[in-house]
C-alpha atoms as a PDB file:
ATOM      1  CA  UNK A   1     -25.946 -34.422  18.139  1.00  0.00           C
ATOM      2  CA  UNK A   2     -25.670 -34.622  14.516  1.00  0.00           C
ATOM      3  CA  UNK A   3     -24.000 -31.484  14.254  1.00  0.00           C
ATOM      4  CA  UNK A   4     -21.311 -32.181  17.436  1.00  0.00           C
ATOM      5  CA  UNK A   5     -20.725 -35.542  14.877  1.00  0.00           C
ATOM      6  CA  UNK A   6     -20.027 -33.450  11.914  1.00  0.00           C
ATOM      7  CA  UNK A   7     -17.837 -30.688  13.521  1.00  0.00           C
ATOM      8  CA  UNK A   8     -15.720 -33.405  15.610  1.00  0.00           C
ATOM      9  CA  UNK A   9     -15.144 -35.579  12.082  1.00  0.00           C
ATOM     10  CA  UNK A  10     -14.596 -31.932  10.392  1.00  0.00           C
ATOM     11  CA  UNK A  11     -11.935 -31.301  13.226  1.00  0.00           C
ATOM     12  CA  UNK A  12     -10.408 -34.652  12.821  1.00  0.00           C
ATOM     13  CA  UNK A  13      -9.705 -34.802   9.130  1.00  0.00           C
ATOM     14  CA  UNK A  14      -8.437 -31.191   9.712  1.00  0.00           C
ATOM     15  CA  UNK A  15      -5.782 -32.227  12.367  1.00  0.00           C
ATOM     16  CA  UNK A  16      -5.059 -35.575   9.743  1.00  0.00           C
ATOM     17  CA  UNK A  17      -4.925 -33.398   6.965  1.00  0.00           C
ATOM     18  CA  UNK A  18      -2.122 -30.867   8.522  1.00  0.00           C
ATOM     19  CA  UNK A  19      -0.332 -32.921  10.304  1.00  0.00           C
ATOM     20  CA  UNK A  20       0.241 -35.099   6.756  1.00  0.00           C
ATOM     21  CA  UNK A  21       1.062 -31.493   5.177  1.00  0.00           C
ATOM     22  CA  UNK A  22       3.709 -31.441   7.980  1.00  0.00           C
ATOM     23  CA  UNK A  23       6.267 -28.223   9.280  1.00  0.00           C
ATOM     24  CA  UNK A  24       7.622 -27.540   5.474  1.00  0.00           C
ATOM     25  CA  UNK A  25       4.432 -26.966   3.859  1.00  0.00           C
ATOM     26  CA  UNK A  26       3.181 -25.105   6.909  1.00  0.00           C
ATOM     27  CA  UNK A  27       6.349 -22.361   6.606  1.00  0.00           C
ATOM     28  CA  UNK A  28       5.839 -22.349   2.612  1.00  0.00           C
ATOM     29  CA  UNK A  29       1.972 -21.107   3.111  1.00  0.00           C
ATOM     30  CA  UNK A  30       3.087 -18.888   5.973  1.00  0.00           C
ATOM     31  CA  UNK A  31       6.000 -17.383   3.785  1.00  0.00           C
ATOM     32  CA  UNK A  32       3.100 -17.066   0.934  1.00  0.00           C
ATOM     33  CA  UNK A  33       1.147 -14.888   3.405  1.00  0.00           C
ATOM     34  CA  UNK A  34       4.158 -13.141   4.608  1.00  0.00           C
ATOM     35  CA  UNK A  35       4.418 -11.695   0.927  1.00  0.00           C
ATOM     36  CA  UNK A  36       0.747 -11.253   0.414  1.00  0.00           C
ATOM     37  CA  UNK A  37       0.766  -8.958   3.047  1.00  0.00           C
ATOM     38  CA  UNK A  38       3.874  -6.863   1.974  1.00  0.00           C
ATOM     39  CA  UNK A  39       2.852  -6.890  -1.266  1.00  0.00           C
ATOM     40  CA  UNK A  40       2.060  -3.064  -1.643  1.00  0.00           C
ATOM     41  CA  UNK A  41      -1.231  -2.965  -3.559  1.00  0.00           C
ATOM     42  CA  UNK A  42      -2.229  -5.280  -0.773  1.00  0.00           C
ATOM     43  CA  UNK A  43      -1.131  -2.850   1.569  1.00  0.00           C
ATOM     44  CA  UNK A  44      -2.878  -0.125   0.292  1.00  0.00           C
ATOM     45  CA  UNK A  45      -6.282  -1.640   0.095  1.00  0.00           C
ATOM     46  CA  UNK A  46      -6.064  -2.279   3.227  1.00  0.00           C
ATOM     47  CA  UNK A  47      -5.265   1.010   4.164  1.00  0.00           C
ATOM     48  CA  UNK A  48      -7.777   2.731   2.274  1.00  0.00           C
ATOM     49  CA  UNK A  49     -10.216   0.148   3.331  1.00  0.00           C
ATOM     50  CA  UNK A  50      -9.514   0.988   6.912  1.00  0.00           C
ATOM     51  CA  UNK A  51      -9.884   4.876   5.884  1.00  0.00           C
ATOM     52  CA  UNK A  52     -13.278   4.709   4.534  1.00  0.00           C
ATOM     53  CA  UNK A  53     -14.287   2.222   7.595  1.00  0.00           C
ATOM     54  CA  UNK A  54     -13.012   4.992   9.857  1.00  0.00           C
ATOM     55  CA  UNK A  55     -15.004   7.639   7.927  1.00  0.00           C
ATOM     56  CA  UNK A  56     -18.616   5.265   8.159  1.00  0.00           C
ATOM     57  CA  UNK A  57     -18.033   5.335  11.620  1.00  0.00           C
ATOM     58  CA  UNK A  58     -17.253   8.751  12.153  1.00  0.00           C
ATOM     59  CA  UNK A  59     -20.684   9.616   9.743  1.00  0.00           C
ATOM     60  CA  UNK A  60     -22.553   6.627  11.843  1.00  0.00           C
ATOM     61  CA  UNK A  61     -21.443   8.011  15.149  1.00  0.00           C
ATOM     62  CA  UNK A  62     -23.073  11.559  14.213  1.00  0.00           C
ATOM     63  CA  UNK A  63     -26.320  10.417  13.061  1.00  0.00           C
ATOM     64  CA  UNK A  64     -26.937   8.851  15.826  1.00  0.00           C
ATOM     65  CA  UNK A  65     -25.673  10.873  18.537  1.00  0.00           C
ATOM     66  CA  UNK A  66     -28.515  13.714  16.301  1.00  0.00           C
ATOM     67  CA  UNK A  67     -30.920  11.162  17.546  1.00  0.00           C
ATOM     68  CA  UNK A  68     -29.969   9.507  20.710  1.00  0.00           C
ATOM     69  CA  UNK A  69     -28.551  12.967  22.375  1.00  0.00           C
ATOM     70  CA  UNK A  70     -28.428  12.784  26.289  1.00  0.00           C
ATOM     71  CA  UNK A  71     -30.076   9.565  26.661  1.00  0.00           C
ATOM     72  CA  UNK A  72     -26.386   7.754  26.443  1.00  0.00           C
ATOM     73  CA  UNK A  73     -25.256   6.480  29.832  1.00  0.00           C
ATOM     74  CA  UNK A  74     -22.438   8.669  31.268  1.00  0.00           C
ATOM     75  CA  UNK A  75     -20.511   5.753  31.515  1.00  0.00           C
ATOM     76  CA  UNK A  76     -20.820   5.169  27.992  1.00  0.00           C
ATOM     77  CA  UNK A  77     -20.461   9.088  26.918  1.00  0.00           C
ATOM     78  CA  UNK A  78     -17.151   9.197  28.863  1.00  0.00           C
ATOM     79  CA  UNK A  79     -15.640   6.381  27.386  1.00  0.00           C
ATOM     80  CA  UNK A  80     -16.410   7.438  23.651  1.00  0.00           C
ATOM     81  CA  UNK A  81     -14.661  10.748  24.303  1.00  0.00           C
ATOM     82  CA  UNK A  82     -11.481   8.736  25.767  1.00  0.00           C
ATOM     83  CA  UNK A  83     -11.100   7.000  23.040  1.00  0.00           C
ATOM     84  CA  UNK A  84     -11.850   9.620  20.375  1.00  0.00           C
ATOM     85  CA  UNK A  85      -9.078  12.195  22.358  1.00  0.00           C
ATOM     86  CA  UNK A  86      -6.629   8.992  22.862  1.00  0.00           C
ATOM     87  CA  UNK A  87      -6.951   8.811  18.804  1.00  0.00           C
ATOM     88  CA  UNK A  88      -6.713  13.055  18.138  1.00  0.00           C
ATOM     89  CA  UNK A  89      -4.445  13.222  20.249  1.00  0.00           C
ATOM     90  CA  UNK A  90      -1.096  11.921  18.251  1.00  0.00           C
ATOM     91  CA  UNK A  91      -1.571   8.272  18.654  1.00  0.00           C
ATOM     92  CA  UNK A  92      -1.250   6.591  15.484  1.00  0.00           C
ATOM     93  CA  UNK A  93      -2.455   3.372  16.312  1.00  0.00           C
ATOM     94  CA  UNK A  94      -4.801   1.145  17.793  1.00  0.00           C
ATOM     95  CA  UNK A  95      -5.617  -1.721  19.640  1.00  0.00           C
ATOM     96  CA  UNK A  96      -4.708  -3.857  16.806  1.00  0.00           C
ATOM     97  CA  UNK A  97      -1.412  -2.452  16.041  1.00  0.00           C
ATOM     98  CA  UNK A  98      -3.169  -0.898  12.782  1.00  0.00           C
ATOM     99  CA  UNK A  99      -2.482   2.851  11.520  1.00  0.00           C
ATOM    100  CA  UNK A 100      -4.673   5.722  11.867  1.00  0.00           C
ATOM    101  CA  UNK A 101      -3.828   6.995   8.142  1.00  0.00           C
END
């Protein structure tokens, strides 16, 4: 109960809070963001971030498929190599709208 207390008070003073900040400081964090995000060392990070995430998984996904072999569902072996032709295949994104660079 103690913590229901805390997290309602917590969303309270959050809704007080913003709603005090109003619509103008709202845009001038969002426009803050906005550049953040375009800013192109930013973007680059993120990118290469994203590479070497895509490269764990591709190591991950061999190590174990060495050790788990046929014992994968079908179900679950079919929808692996769906995804992994719908992304060799030309598409250069994903779910997320991200790039595949």
């Amino acid at each position: 109960m103690r913590y229901k207390l805390t997290f309602v008070a917590g969303l309270t003073l959050g809704y007080v809070l913003g709603t005090r900040a109003g619509r103008e400081r709202y845009e001038q964090l969002m426009k803050s963001a906005r550049q953040v995000a375009q800013n192109p060392a930013v973007r680059n990070t993120a990118e290469s971030a994203a590479q070497q995430g895509r490269q764990f998984a591709g190591k991950a996904y061999h190590a174990v498929s060495e050790k788990v072999g046929d014992r994968v569902p079908d179900s679950v072996a079919d929808r692996v190599r769906s995804l992994r032709d719908r992304n060799t295949n030309g598409t250069n994104g994903d779910d997320w709208g991200t790039s595949n660079t």
